[in-house]
Each structure stands twice: as C-alpha cells, then as structure tokens.
N, C-alpha and C. Protein backbone atom coordinates (compact mmCIF):
# COMPACT_ATOMS: atom_id res chain seq x y z
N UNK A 1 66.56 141.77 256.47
CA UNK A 1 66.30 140.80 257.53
C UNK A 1 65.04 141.17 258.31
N UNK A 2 64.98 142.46 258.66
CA UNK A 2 63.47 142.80 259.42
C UNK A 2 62.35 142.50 258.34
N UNK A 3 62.65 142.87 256.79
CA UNK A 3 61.27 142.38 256.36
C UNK A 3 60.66 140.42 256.21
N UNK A 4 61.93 140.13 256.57
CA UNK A 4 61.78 138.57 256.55
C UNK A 4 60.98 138.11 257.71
N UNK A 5 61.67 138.77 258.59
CA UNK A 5 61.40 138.81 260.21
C UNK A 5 60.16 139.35 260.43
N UNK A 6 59.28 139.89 259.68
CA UNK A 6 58.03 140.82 260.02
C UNK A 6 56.78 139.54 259.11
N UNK A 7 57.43 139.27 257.81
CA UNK A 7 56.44 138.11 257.11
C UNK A 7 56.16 136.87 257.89
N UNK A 8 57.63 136.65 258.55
CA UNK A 8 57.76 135.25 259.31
C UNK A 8 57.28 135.43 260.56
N UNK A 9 56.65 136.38 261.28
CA UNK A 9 56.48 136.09 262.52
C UNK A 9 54.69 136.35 262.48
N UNK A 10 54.13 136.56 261.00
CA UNK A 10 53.04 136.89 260.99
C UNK A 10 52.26 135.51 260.24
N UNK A 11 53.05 134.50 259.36
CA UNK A 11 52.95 133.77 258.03
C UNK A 11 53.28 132.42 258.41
N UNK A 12 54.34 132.05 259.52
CA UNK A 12 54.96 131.05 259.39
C UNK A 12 54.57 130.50 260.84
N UNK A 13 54.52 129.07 261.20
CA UNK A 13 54.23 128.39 261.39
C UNK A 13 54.93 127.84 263.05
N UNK A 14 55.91 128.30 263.10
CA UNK A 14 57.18 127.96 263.50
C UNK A 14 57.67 129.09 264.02
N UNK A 15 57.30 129.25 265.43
CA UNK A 15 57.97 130.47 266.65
C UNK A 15 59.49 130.65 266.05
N UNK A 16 60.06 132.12 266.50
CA UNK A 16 61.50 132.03 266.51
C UNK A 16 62.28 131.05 268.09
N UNK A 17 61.63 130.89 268.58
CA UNK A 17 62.54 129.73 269.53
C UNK A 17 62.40 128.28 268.81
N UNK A 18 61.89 128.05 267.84
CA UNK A 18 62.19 127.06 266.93
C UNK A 18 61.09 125.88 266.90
N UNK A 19 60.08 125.89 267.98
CA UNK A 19 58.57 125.60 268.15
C UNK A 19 57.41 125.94 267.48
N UNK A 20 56.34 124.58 267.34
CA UNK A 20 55.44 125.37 266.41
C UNK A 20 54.68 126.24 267.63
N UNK A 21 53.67 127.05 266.82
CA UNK A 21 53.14 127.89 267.74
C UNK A 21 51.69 128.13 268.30
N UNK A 22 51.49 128.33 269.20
CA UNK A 22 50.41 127.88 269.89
C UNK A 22 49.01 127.21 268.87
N UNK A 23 48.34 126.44 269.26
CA UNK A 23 47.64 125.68 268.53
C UNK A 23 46.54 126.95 267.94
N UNK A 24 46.11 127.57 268.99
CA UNK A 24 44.67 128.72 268.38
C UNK A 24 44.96 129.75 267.74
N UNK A 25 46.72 129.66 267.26
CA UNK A 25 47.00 131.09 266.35
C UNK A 25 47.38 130.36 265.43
N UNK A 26 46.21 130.67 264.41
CA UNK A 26 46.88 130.52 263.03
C UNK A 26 47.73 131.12 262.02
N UNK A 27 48.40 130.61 261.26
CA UNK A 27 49.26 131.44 260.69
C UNK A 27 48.42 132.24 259.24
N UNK A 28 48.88 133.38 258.84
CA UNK A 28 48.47 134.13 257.93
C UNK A 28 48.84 133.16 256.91
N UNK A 29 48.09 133.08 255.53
CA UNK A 29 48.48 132.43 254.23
C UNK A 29 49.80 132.72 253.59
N UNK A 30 49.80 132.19 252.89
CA UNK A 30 51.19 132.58 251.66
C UNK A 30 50.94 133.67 250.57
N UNK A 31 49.55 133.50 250.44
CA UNK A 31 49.22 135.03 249.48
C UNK A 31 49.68 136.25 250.84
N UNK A 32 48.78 136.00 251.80
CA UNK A 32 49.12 137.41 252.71
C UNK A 32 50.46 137.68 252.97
N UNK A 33 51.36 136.67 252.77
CA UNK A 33 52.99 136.94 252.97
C UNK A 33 53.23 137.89 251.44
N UNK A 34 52.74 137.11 250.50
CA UNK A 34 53.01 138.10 249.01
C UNK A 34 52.56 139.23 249.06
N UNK A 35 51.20 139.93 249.90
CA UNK A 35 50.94 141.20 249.66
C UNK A 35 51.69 142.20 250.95
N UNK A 36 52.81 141.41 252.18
CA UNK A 36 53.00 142.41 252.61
C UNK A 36 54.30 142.42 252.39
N UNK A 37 55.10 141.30 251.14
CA UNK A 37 56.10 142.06 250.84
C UNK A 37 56.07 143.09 249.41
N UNK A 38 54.95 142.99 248.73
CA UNK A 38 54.70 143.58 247.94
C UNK A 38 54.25 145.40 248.27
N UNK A 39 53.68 145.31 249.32
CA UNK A 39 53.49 146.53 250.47
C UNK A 39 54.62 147.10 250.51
N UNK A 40 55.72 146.09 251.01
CA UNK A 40 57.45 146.64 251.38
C UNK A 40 57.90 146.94 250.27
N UNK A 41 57.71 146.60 248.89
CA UNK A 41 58.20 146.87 247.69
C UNK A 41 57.85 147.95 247.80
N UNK A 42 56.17 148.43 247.24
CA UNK A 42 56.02 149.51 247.03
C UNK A 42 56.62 150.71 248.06
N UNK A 43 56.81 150.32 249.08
CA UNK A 43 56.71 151.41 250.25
C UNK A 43 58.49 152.06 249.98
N UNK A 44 59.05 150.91 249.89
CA UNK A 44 60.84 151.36 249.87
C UNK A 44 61.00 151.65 248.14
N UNK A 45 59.99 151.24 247.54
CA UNK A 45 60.54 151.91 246.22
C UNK A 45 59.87 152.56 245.43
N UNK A 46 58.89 152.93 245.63
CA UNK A 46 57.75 154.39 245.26
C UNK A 46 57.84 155.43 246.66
N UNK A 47 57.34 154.97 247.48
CA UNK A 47 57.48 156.28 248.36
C UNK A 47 58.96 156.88 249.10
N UNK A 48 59.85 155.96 249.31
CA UNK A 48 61.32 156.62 249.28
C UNK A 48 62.31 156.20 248.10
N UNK A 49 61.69 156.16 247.03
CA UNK A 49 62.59 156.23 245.85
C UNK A 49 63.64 155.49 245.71
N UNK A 50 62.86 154.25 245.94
CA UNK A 50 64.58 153.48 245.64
C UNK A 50 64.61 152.50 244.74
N UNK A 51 63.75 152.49 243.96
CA UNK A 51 63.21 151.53 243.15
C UNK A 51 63.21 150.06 243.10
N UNK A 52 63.65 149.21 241.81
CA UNK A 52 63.15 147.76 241.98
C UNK A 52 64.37 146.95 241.70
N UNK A 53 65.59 147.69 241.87
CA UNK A 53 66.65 147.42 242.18
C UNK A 53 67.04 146.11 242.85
N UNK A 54 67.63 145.51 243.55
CA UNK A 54 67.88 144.20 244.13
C UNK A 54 69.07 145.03 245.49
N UNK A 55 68.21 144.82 246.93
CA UNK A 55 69.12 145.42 247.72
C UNK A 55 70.62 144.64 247.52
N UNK A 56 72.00 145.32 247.29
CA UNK A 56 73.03 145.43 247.02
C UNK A 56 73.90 146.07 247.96
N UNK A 57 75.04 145.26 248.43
CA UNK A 57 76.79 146.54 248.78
C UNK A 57 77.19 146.66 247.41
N UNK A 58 77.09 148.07 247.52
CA UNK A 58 77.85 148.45 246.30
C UNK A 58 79.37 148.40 246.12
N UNK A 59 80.21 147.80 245.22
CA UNK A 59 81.56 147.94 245.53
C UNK A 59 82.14 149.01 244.91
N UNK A 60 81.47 150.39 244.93
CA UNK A 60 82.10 151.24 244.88
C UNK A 60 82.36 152.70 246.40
N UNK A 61 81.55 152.20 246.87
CA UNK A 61 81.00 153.26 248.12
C UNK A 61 80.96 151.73 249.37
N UNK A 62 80.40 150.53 249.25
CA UNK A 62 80.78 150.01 249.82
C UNK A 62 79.35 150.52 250.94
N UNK A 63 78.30 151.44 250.76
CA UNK A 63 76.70 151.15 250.84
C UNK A 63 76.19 150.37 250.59
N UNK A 64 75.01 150.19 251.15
CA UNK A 64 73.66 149.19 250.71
C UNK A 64 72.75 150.17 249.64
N UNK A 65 72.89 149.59 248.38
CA UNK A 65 71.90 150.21 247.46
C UNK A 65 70.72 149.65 247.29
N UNK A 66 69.79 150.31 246.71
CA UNK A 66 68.32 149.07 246.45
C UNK A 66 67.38 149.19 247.33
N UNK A 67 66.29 148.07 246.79
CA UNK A 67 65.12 148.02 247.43
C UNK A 67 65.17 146.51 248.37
N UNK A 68 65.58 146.93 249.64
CA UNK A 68 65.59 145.77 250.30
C UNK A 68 64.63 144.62 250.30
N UNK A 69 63.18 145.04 249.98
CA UNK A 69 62.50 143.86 250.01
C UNK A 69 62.51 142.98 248.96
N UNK A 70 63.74 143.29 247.78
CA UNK A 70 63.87 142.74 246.43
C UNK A 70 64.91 142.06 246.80
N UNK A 71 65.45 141.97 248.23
CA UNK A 71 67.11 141.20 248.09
C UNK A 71 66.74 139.65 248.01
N UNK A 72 67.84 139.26 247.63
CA UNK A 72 68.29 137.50 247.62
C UNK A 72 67.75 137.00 248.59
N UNK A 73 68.05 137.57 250.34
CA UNK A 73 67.38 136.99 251.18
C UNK A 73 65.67 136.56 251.29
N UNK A 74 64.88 137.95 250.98
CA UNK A 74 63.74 138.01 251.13
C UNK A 74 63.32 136.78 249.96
N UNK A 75 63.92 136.25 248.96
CA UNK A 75 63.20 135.78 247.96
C UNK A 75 63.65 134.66 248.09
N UNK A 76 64.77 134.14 248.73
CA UNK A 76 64.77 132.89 249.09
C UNK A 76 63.89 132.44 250.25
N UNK A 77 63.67 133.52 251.36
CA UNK A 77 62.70 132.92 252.52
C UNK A 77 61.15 132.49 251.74
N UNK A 78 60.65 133.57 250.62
CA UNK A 78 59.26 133.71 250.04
C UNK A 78 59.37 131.69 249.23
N UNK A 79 60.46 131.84 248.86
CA UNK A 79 60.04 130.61 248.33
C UNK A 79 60.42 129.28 249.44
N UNK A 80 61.11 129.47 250.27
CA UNK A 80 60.94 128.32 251.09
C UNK A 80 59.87 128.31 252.18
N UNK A 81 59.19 129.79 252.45
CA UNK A 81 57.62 129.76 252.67
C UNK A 81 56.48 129.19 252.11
N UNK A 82 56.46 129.27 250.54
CA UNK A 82 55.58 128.75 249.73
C UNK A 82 56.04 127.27 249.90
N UNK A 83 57.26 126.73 249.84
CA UNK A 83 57.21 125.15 249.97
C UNK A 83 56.65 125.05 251.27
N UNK A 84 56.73 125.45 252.19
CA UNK A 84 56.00 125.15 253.45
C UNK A 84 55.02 124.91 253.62
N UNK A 85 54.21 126.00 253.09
CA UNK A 85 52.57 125.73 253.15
C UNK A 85 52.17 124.58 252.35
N UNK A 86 52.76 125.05 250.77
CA UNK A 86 52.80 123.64 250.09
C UNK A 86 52.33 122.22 250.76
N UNK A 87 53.35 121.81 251.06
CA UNK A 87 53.71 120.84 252.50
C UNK A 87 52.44 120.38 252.95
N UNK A 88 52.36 121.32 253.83
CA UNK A 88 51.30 121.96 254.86
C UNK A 88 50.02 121.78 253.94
N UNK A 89 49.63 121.34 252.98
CA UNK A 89 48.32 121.56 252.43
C UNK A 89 47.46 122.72 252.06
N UNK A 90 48.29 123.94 251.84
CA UNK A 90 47.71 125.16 251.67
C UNK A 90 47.38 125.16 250.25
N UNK A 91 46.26 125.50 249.68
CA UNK A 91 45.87 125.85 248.16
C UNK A 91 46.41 127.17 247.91
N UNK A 92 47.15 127.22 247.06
CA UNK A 92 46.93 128.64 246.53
C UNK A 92 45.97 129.01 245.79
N UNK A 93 46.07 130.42 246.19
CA UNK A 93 45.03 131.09 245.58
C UNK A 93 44.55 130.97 244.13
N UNK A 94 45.69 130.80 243.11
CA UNK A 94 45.36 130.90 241.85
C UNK A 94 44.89 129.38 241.53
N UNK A 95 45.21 128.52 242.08
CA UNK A 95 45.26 126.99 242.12
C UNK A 95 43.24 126.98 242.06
N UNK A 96 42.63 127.77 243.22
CA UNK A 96 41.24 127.56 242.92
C UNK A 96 40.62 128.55 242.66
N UNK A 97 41.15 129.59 242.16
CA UNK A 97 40.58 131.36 241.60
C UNK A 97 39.38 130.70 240.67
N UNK A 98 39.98 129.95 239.76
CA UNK A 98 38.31 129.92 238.85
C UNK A 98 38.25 128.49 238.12
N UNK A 99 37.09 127.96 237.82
CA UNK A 99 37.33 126.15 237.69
C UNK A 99 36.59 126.28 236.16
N UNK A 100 36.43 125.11 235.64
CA UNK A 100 36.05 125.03 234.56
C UNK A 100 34.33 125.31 234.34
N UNK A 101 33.76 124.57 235.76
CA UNK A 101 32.21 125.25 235.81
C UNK A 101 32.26 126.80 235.84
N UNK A 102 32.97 127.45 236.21
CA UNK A 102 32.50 128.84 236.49
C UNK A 102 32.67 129.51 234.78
N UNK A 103 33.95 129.08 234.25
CA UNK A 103 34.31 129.11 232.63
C UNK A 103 33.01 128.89 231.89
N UNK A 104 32.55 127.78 232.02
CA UNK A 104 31.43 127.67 231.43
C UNK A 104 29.97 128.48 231.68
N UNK A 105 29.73 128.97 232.40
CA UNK A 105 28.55 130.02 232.95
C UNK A 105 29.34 131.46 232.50
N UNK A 106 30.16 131.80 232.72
CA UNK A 106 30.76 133.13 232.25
C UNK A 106 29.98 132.91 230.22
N UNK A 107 30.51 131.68 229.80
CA UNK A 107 30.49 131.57 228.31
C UNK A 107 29.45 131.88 227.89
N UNK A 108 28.57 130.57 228.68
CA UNK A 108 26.78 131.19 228.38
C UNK A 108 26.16 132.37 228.63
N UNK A 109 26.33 132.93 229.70
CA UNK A 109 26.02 134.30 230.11
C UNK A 109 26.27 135.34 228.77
N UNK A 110 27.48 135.36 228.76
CA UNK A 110 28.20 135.95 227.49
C UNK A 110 27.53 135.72 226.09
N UNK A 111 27.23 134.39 225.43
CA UNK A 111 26.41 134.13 224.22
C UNK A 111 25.24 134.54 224.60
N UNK A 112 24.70 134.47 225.34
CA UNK A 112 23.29 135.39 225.05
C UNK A 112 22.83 136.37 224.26
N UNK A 113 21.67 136.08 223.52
CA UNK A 113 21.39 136.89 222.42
C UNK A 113 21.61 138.63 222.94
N UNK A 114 20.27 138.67 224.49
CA UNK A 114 20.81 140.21 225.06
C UNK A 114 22.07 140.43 225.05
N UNK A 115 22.96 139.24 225.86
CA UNK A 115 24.31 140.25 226.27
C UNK A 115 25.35 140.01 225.04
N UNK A 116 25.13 139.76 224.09
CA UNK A 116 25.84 139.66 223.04
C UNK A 116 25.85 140.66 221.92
N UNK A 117 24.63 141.51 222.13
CA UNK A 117 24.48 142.88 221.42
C UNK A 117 25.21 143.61 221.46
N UNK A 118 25.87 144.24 220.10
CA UNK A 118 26.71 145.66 220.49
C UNK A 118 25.52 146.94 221.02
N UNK A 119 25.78 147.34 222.11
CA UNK A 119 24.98 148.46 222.68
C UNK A 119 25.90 149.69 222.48
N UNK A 120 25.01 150.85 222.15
CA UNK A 120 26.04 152.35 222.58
C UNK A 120 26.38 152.19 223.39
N UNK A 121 27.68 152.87 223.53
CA UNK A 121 28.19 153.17 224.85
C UNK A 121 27.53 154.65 225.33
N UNK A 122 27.05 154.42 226.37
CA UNK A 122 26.30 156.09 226.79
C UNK A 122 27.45 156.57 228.11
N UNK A 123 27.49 157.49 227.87
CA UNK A 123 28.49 158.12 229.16
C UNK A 123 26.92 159.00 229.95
N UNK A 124 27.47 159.04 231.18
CA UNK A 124 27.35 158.99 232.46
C UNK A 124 28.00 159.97 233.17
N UNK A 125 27.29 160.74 234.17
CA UNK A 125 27.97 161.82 235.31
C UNK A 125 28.67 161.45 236.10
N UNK A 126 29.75 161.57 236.28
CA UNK A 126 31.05 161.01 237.74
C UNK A 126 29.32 160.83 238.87
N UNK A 127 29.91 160.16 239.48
CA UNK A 127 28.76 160.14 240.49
C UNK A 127 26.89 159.56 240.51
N UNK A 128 27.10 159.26 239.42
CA UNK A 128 25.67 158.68 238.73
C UNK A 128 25.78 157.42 239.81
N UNK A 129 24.59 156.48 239.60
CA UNK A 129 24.21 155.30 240.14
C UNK A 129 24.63 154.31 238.66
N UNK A 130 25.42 153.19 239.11
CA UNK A 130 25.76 152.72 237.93
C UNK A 130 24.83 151.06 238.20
N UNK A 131 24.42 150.64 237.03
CA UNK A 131 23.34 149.56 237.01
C UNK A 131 24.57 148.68 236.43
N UNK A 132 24.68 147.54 237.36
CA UNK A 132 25.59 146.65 236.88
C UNK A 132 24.78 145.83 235.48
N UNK A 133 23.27 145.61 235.36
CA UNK A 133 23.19 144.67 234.14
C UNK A 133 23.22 145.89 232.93
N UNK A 134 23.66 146.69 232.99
CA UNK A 134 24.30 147.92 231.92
C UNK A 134 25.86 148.03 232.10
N UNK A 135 26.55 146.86 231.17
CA UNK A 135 27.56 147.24 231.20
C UNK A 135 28.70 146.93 229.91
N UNK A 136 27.44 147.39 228.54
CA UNK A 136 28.21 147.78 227.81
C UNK A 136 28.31 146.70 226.49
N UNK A 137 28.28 145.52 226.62
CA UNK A 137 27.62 144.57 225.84
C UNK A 137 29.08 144.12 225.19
N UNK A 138 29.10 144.31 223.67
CA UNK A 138 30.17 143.63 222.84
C UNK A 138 31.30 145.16 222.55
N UNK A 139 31.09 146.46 223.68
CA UNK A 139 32.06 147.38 223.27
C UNK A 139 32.55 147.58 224.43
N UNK A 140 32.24 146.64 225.57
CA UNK A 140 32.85 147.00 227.18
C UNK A 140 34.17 146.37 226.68
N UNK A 141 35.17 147.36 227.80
CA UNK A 141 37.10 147.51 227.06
C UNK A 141 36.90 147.02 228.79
C-alpha cells in the first residue's frame, strides 16, 4: 500500500481528498510511475533479498512473503494508472520512441558504402577517447 501511495501521490492526478490537484503541479508521467516501481522492485528484491516473488500471506506461517512491489495491488493500481493517462491524452513512450522516418535514415546511414565495410575491430585502452564515427562497421555486436 505505501508503494501505491508513494507512485500515486507523485503520478496521479487526483489529491488523496479526492480533488484534482492544484492546476501548476503537474503530475509525473506513466513511464516515471514504471521506473519508480521498478526502483521498488529492484530495491526489495536485489538489495534485501526477496526476490520476484508476488507479495503473499503465506498459509503456512501466516507472514507476508515476497516482493511487495510485485503484489496484486500494486499491479492493478499500475494498470488503472496507465488507463488514466490514456484517457488523459498521455503518449507513451514507446508509442513515439521511433517512427518510420527515423527507420529510414538509420537504413541509409547503414547502406553506405563507408559504413557498410567490415572494418578490424582494433581494441583500445580502458580510458582512451572513443571517436563515435569509429564504431566498428559490419562486426559492431
């Protein structure tokens, strides 16, 4: 509940007294809600070991097992957040990450007789100055 409570009071739209909220604070996106429960993932299940579990009462001990930011709750609020913005006219991110013009300039760039050469790969000192139009041709991984 606090990690719901920490996305929603940073993400959403809609004060907890049930009002929207002041006109000059905007709300954080729906990606920034994904990276700070993804934050809470990592944090409750790499750094105190609890992995990717689904927070749980266990019915044997009758504890909370798991990684709380993986419970039922948190993932039903994430998706009735995303319908919100939805709503709301928010693009997601992946929706305009890359369009068909940019596809096409990557292509040409790419067929170019220069950048289409297999070049050695030359290694380099940790710490060198690295020249981005050196980067490797038809053997860059």
């Amino acid at each position: 509940l606090y990690i719901v409570t920490h996305i929603y009071l940073s993400c959403d739209k809609i004060g907890l007294d049930g009002k929207p909220k002041a006109s000059g604070i905007d709300p954080e996106s729906y990606s920034h809600a994904q990276k700070m429960r993804a934050a809470a993932t990592y944090g409750f299940g790499r750094l105190n070991g609890l992995g990717s579990i689904p927070w749980q009462k266990s019915e044997v001990s009758g504890k909370m097992l798991g990684n709380p930011s993986v419970s039922e709750t948190v993932s039903r609020y994430m998706i009735t957040l995303r319908k919100a913005k939805v709503r709301a006219g928010e693009v997601s991110t992946s929706a305009r990450a890359i369009t068909p013009e940019i596809i096409a300039k990557l292509y040409h760039h790419n067929n170019q007789p220069a950048n289409a050469e297999i070049k050695p790969v030359k290694r380099r000192t940790r710490g060198a100055p690295v020249d981005p139009n050196q980067w490797g041709g038809g053997r860059a991984r």
